[in-house]
C-alpha atoms as a PDB file:
ATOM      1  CA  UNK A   1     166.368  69.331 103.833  1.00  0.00           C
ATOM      2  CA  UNK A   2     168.251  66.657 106.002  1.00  0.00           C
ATOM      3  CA  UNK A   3     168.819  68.079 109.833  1.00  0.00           C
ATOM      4  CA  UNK A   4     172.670  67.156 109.012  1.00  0.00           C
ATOM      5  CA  UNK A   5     172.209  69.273 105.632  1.00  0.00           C
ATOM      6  CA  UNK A   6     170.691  72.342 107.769  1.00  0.00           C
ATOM      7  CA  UNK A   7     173.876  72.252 110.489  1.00  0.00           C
ATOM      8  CA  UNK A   8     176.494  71.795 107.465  1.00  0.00           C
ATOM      9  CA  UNK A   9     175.091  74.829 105.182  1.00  0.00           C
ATOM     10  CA  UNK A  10     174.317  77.023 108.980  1.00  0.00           C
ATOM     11  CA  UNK A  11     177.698  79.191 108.910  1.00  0.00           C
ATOM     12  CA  UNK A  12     176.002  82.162 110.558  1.00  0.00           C
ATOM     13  CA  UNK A  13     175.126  79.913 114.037  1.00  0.00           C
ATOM     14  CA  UNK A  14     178.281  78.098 113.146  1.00  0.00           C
ATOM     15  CA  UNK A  15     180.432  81.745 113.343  1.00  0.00           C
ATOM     16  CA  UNK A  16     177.948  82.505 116.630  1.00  0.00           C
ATOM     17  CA  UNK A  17     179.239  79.154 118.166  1.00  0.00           C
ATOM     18  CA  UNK A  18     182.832  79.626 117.601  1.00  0.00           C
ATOM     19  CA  UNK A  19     182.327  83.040 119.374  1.00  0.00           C
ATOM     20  CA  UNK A  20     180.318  81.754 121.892  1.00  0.00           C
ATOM     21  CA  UNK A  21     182.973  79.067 122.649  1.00  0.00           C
ATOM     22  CA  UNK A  22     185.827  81.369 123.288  1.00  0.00           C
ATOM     23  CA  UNK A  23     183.876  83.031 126.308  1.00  0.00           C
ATOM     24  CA  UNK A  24     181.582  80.194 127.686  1.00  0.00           C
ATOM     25  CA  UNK A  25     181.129  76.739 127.778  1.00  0.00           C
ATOM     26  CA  UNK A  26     178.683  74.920 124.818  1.00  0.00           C
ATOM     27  CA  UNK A  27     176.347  72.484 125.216  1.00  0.00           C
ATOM     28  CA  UNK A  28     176.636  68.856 123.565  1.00  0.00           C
ATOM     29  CA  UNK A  29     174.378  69.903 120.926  1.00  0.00           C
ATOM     30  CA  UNK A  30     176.180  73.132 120.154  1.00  0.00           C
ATOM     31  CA  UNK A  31     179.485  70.931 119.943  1.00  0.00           C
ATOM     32  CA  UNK A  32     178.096  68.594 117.631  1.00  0.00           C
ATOM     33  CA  UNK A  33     176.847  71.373 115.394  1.00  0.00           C
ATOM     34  CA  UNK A  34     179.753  72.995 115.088  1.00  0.00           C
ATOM     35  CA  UNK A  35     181.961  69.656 114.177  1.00  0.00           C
ATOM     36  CA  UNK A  36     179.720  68.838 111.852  1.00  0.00           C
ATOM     37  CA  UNK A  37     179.450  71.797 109.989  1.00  0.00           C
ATOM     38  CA  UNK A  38     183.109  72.702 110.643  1.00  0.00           C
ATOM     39  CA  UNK A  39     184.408  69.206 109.036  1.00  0.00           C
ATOM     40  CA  UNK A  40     182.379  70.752 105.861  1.00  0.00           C
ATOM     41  CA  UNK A  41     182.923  74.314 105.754  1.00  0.00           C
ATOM     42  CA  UNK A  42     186.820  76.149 105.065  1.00  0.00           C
ATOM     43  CA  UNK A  43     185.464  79.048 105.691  1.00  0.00           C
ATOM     44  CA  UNK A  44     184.107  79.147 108.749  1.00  0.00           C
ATOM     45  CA  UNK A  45     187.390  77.055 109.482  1.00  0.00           C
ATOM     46  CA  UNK A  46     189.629  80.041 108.627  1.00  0.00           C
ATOM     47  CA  UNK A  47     186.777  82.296 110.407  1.00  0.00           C
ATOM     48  CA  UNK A  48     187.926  80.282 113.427  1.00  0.00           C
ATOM     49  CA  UNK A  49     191.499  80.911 113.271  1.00  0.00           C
ATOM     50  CA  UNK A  50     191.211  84.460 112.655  1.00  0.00           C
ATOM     51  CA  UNK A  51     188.704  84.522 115.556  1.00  0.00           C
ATOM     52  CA  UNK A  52     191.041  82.896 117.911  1.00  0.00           C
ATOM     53  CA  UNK A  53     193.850  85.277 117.025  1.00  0.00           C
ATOM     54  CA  UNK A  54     192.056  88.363 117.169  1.00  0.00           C
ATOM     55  CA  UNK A  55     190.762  87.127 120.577  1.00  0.00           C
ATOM     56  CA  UNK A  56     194.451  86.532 121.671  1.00  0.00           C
ATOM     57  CA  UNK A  57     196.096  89.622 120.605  1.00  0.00           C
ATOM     58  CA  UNK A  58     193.171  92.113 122.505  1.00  0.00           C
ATOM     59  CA  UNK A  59     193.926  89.731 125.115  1.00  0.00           C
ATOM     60  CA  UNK A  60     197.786  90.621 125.008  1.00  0.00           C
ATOM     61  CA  UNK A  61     196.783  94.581 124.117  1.00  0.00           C
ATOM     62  CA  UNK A  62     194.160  94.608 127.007  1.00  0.00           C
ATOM     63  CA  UNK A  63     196.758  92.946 129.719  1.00  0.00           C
ATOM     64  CA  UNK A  64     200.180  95.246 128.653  1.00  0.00           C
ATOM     65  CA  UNK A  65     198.032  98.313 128.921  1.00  0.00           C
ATOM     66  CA  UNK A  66     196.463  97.809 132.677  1.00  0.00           C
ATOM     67  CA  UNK A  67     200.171  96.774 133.420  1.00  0.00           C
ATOM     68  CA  UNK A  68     201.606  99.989 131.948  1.00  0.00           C
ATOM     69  CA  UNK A  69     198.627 101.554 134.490  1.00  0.00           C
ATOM     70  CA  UNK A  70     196.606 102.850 131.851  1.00  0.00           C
ATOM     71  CA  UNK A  71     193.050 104.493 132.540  1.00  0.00           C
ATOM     72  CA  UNK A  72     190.450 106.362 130.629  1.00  0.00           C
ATOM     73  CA  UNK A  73     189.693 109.469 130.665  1.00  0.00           C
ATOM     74  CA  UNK A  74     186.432 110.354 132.684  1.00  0.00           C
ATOM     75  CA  UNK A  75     185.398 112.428 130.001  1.00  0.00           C
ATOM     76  CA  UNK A  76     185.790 109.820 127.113  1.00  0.00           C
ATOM     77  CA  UNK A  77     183.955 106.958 129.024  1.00  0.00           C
ATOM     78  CA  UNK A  78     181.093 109.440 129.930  1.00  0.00           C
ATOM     79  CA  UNK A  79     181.131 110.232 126.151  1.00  0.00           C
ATOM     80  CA  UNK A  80     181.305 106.390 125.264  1.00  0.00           C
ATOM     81  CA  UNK A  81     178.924 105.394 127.589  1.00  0.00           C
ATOM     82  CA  UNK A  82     176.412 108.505 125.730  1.00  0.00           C
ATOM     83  CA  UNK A  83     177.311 106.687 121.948  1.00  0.00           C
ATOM     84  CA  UNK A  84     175.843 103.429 123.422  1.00  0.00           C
ATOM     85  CA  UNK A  85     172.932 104.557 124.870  1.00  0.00           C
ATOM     86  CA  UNK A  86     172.321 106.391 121.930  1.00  0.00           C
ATOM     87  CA  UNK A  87     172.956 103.476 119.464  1.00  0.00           C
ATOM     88  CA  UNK A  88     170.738 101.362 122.034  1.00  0.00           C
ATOM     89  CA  UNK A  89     167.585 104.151 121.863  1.00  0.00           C
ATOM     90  CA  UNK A  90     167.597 104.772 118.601  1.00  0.00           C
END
């Protein structure tokens, strides 16, 4: 298979690019990738979109709820923080 075949059927690096973009900066390569395969592929197309809006309305959630002076609960982060280092060990 062609090396523009392999980019244009690759929609799990293509959906790991589109999240990638939204928080850093990609390389030339990575940008070609993705505008290949994204001029091919609807679905990773409408993956973006719903990405990008997702991304935009925790955004908005995350910046009206340190406004309203919001804080967790000791307890709850110690209790989060135990669920992840659990999920991490085991």
């Amino acid at each position: 298979m062609g090396v523009i075949k392999k980019i244009q059927y690759n929609c799990r690096h293509a959906t790991y690019l589109i999240e990638k973009r939204q928080h850093t900066s990609l390389t030339i390569k990575e940008r070609v990738h993705l505008v290949i395969h994204l001029a091919g592929c609807s679905v990773c197309r409408l993956f973006q979109r719903q990405s990008r809006m997702i991304n935009r309305a925790a955004r908005e959630l995350f910046r009206e709820a340190t406004g309203q002076g919001h804080v967790l609960d000791e307890d709850l982060k110690r209790e989060m923080q135990q669920r992840i280092n659990e999920r991490l060990s085991g």
